[in-house]
PDB file of N, CA and C in Angstrom:
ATOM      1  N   UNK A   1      70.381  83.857 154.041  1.00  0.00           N
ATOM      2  CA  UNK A   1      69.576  84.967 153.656  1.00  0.00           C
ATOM      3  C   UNK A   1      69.561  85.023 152.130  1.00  0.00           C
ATOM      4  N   UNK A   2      68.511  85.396 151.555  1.00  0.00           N
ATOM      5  CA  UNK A   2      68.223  85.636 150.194  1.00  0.00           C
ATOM      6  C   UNK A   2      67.415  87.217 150.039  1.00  0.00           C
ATOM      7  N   UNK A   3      68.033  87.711 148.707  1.00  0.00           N
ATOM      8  CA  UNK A   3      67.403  88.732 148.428  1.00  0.00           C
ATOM      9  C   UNK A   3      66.419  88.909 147.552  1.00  0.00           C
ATOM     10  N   UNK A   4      65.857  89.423 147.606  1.00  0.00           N
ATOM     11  CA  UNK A   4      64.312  89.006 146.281  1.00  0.00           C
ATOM     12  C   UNK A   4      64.906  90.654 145.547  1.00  0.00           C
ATOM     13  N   UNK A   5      64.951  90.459 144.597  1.00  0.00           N
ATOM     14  CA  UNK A   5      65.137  91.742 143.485  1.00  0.00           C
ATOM     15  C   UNK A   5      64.090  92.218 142.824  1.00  0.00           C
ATOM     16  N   UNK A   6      63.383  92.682 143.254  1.00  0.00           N
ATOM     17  CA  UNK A   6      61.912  93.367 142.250  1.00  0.00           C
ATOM     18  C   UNK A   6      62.280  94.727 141.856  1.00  0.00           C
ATOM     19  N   UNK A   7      63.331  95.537 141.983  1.00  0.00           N
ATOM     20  CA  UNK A   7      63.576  96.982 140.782  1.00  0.00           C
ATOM     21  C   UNK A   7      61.982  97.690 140.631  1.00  0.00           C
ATOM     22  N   UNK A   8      61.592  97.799 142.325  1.00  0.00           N
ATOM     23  CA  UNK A   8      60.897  98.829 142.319  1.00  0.00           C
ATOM     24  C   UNK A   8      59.684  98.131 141.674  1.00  0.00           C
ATOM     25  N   UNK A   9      58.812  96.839 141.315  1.00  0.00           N
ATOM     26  CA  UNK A   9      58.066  96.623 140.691  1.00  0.00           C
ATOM     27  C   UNK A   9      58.000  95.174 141.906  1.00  0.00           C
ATOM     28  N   UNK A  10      57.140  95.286 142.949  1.00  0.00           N
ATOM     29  CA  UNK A  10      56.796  93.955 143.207  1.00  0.00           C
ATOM     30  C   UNK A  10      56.024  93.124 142.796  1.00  0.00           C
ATOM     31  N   UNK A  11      54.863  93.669 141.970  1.00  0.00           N
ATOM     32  CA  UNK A  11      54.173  92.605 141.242  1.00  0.00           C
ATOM     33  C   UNK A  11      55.236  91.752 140.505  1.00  0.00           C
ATOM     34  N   UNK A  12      56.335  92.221 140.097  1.00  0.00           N
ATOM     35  CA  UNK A  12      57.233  90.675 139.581  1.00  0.00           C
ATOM     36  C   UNK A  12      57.596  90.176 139.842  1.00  0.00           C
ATOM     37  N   UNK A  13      57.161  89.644 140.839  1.00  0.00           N
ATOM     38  CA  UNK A  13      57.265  88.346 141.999  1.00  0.00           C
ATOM     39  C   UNK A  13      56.328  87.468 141.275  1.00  0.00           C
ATOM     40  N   UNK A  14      54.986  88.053 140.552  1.00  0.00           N
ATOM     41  CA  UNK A  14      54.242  86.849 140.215  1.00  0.00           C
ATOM     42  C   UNK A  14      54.178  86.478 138.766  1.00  0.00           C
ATOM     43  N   UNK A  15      55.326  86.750 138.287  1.00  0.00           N
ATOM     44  CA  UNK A  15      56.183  86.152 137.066  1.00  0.00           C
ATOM     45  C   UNK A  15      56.850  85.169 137.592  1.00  0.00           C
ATOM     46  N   UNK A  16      57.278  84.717 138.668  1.00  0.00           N
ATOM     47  CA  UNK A  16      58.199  83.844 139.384  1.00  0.00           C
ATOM     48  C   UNK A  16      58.005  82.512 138.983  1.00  0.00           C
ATOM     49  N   UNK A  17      58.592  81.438 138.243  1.00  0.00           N
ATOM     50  CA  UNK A  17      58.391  80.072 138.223  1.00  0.00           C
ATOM     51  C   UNK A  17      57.982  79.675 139.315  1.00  0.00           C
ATOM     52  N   UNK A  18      57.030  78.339 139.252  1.00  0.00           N
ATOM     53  CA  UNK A  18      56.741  77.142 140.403  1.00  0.00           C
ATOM     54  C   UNK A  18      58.350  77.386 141.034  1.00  0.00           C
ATOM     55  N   UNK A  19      59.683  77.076 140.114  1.00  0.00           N
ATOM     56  CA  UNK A  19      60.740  76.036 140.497  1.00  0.00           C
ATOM     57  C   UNK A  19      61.195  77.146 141.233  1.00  0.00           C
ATOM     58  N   UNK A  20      61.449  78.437 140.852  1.00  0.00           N
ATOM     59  CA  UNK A  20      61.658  79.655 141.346  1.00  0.00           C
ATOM     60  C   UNK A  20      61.068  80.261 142.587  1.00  0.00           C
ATOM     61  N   UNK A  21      59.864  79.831 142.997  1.00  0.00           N
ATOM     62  CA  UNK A  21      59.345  80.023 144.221  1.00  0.00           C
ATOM     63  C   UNK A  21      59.568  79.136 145.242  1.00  0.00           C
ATOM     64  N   UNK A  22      59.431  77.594 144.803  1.00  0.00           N
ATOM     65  CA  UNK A  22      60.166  76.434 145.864  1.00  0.00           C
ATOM     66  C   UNK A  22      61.147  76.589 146.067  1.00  0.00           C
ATOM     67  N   UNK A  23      62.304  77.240 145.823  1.00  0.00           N
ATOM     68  CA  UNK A  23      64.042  77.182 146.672  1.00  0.00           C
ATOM     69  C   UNK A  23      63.685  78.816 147.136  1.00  0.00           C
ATOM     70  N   UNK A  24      62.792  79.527 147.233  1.00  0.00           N
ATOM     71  CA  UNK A  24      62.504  80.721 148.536  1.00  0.00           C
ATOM     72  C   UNK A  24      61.658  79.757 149.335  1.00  0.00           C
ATOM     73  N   UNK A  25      60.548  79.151 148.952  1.00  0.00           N
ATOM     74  CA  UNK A  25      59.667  78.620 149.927  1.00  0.00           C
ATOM     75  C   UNK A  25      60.816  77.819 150.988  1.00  0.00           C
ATOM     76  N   UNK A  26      61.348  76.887 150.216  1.00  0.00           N
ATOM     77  CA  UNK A  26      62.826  76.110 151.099  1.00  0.00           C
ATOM     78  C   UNK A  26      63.548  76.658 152.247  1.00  0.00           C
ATOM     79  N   UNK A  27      64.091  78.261 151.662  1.00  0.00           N
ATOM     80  CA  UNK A  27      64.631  78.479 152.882  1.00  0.00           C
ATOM     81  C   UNK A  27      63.702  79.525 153.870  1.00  0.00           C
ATOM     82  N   UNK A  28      62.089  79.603 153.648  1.00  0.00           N
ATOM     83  CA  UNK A  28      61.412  80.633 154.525  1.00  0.00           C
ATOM     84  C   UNK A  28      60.717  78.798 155.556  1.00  0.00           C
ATOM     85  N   UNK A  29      60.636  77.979 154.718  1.00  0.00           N
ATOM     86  CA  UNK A  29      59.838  77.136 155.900  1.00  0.00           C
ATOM     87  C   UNK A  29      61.008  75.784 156.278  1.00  0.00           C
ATOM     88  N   UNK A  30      61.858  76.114 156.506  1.00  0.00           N
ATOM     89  CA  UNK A  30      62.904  74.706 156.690  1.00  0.00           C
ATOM     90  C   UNK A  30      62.998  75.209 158.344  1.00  0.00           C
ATOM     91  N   UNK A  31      62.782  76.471 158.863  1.00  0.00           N
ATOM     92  CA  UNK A  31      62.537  76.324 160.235  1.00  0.00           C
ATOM     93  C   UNK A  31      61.551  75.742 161.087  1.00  0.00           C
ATOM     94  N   UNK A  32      60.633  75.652 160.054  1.00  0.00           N
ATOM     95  CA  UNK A  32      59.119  75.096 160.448  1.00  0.00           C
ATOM     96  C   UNK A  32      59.317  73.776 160.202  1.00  0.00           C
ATOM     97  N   UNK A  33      60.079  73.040 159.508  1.00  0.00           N
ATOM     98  CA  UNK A  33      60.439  71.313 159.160  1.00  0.00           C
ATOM     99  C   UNK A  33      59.069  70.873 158.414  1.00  0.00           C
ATOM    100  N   UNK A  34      58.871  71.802 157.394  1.00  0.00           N
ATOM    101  CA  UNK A  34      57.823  71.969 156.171  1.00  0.00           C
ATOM    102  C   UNK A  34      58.198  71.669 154.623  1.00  0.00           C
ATOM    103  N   UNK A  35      57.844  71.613 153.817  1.00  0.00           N
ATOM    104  CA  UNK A  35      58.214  71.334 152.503  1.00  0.00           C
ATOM    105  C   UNK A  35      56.693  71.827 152.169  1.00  0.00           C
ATOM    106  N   UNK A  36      57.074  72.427 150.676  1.00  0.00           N
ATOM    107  CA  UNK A  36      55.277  73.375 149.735  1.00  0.00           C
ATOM    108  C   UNK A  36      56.368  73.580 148.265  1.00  0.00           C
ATOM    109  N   UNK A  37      55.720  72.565 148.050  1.00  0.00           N
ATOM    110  CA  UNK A  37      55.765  72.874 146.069  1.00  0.00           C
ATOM    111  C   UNK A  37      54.517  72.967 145.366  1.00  0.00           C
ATOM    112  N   UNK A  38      54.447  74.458 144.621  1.00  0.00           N
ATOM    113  CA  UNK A  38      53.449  74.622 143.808  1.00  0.00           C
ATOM    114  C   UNK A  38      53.892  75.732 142.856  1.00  0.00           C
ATOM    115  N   UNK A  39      52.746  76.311 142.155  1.00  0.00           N
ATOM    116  CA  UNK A  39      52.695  77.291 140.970  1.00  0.00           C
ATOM    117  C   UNK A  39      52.378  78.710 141.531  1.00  0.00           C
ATOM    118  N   UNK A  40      53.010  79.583 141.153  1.00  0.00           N
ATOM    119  CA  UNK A  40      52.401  80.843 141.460  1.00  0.00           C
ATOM    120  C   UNK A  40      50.970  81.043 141.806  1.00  0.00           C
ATOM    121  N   UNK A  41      50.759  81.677 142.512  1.00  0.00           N
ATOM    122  CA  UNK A  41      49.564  82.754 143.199  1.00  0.00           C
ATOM    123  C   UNK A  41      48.733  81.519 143.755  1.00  0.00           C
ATOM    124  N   UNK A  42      50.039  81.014 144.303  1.00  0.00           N
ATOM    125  CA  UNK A  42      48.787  79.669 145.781  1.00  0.00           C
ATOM    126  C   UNK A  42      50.122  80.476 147.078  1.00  0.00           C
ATOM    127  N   UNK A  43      48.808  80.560 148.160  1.00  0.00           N
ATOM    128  CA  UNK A  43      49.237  80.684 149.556  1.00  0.00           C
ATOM    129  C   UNK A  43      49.252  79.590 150.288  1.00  0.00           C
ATOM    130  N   UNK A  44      49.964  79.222 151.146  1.00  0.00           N
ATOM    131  CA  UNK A  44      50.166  78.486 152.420  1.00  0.00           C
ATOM    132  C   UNK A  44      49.951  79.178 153.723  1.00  0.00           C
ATOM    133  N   UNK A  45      48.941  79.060 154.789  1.00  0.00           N
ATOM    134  CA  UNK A  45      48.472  79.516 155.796  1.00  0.00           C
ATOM    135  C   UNK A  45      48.787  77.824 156.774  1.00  0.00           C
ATOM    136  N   UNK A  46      50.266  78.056 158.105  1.00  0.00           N
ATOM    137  CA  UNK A  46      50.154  77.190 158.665  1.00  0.00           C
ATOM    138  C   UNK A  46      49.634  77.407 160.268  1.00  0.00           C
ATOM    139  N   UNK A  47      49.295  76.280 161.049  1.00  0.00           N
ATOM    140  CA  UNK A  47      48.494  77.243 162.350  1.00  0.00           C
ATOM    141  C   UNK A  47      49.737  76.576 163.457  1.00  0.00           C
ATOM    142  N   UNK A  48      49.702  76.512 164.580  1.00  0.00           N
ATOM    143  CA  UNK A  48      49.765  75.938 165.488  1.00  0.00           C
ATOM    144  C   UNK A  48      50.137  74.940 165.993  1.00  0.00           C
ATOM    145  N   UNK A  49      48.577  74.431 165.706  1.00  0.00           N
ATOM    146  CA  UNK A  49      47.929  72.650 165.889  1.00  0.00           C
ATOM    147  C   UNK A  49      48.532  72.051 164.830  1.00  0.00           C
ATOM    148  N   UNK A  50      49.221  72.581 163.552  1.00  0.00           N
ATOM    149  CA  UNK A  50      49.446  71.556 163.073  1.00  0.00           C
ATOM    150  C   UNK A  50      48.563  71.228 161.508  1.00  0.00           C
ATOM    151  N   UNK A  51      47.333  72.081 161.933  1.00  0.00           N
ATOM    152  CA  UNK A  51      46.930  72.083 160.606  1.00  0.00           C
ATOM    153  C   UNK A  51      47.316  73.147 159.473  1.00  0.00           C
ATOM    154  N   UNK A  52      47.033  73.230 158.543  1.00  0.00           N
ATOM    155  CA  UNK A  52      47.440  73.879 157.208  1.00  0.00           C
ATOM    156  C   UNK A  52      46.075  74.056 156.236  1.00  0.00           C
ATOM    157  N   UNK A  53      46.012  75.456 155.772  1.00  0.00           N
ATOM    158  CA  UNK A  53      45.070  76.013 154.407  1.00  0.00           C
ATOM    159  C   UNK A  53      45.694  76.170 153.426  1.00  0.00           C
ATOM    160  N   UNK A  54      45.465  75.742 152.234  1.00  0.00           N
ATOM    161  CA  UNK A  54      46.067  75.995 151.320  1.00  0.00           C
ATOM    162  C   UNK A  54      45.237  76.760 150.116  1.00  0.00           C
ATOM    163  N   UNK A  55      45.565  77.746 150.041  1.00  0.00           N
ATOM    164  CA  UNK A  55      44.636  78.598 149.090  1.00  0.00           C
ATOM    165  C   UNK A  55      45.072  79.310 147.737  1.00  0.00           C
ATOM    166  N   UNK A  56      44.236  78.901 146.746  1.00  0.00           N
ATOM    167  CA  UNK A  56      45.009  79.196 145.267  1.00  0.00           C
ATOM    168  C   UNK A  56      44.164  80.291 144.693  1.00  0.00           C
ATOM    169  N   UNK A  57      44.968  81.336 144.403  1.00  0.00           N
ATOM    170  CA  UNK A  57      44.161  82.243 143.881  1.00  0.00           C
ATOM    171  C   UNK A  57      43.927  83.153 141.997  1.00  0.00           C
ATOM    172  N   UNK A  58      44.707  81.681 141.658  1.00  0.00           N
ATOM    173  CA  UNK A  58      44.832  81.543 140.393  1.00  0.00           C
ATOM    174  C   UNK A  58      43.183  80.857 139.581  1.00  0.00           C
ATOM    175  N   UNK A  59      43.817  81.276 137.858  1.00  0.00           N
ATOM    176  CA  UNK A  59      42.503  80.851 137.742  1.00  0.00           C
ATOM    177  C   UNK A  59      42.309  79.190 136.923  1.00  0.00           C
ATOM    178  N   UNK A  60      43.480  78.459 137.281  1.00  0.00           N
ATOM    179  CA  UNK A  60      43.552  77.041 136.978  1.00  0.00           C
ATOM    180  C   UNK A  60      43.838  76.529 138.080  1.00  0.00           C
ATOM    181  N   UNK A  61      43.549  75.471 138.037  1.00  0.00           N
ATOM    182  CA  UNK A  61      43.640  74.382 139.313  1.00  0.00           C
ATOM    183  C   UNK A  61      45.414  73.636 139.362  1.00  0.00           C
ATOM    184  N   UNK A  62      45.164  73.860 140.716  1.00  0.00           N
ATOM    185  CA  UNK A  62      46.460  74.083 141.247  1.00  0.00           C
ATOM    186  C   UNK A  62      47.050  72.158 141.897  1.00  0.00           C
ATOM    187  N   UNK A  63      48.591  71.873 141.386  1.00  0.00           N
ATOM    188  CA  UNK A  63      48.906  70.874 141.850  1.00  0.00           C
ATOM    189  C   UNK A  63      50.092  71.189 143.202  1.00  0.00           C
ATOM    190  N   UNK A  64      49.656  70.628 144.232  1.00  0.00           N
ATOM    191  CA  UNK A  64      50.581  70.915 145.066  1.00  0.00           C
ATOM    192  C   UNK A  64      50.995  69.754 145.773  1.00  0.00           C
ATOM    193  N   UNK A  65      52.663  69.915 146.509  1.00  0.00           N
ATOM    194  CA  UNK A  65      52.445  69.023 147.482  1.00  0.00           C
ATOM    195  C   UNK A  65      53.388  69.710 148.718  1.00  0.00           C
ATOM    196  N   UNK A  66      52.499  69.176 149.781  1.00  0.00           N
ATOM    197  CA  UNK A  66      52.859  69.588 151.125  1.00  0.00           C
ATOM    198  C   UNK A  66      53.660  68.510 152.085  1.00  0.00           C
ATOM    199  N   UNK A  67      54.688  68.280 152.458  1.00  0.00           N
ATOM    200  CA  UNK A  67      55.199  67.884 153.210  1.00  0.00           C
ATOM    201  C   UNK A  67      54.696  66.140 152.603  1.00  0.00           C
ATOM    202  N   UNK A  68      55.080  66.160 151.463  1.00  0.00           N
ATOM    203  CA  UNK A  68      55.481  65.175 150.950  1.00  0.00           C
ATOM    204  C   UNK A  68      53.539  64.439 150.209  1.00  0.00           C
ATOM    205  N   UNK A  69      52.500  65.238 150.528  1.00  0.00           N
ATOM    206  CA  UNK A  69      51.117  64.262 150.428  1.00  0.00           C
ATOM    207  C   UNK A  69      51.169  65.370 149.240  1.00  0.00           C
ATOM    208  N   UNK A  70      50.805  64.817 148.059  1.00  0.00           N
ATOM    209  CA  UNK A  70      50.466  65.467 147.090  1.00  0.00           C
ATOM    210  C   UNK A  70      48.629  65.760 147.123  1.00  0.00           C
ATOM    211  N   UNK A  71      48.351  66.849 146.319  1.00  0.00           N
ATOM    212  CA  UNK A  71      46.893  67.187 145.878  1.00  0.00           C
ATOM    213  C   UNK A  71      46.653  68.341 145.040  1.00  0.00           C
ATOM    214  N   UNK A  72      45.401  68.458 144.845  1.00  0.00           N
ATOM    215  CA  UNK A  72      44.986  69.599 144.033  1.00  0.00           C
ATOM    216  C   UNK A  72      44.205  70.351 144.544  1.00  0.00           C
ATOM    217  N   UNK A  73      44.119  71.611 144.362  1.00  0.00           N
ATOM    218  CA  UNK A  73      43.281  72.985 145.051  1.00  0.00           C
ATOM    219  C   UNK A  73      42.764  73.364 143.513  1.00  0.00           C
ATOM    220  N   UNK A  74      41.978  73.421 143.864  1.00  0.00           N
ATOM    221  CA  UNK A  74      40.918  74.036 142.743  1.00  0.00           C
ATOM    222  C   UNK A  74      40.386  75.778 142.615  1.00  0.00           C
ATOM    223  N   UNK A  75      40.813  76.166 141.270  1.00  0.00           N
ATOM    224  CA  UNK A  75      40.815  77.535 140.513  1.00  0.00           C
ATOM    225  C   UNK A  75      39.912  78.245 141.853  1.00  0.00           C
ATOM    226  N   UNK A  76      40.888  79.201 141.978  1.00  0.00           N
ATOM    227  CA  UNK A  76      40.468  80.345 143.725  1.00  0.00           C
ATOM    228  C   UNK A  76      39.618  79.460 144.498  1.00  0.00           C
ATOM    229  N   UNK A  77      39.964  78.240 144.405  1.00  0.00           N
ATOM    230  CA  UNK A  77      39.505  77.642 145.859  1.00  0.00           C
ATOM    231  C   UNK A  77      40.516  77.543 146.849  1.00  0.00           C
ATOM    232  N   UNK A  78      40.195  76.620 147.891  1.00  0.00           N
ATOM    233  CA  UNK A  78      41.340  76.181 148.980  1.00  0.00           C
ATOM    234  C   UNK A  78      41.267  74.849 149.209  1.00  0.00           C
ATOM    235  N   UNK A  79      42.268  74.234 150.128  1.00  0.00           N
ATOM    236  CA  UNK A  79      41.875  73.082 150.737  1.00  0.00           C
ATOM    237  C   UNK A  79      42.434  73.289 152.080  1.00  0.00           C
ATOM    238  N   UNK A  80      41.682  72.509 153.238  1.00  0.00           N
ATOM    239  CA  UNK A  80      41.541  72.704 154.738  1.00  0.00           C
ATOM    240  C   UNK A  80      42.673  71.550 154.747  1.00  0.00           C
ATOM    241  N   UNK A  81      43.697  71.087 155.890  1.00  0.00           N
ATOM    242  CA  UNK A  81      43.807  70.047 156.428  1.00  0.00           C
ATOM    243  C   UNK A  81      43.717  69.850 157.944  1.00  0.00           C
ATOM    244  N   UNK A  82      42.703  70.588 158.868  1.00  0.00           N
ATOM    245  CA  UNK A  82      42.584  70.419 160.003  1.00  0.00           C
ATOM    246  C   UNK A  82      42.954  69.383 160.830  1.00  0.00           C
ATOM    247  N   UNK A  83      43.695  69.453 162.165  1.00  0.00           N
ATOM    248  CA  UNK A  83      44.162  68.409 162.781  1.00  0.00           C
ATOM    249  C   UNK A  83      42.837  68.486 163.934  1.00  0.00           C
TER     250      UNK A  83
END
């Protein structure tokens, strides 16, 4: 278990480093047998089947990598990986 400390201010969560968000991302998806490294204000949406959205809602283009395939999501775009 981890505690997230925001002192009454959750928007400062999105002060959070990339490096700072990957060891929470680590222990919220290691049940899922997932790996997601990226930069603040990108979401991960996983389904089911197996596929994954990845959506950045920043306003630079985003480098990520998912379960080891690296790519880029582009400024408040997304990328699909439908199975």
């Amino acid at each position: 278990m981890r505690i997230l400390r925001v002192n009454g201010d959750p928007k400062s969560l999105l002060g959070l480093s990339g490096q700072d968000l990957d060891s929470i991302r680590a222990l919220m998806l290691k049940p899922l047998n997932t790996t997601f490294h990226g930069p603040n204000e990108v979401g991960l949406y996983l389904f089911a089947d197996g596929s994954s959205v990845v959506e950045n809602f920043g306003a630079q283009e985003a480098a990520i990598e998912l379960n080891g395939a690296a790519f880029k999501v582009p400024a408040r775009g997304w990328v699909a990986r439908w199975k």
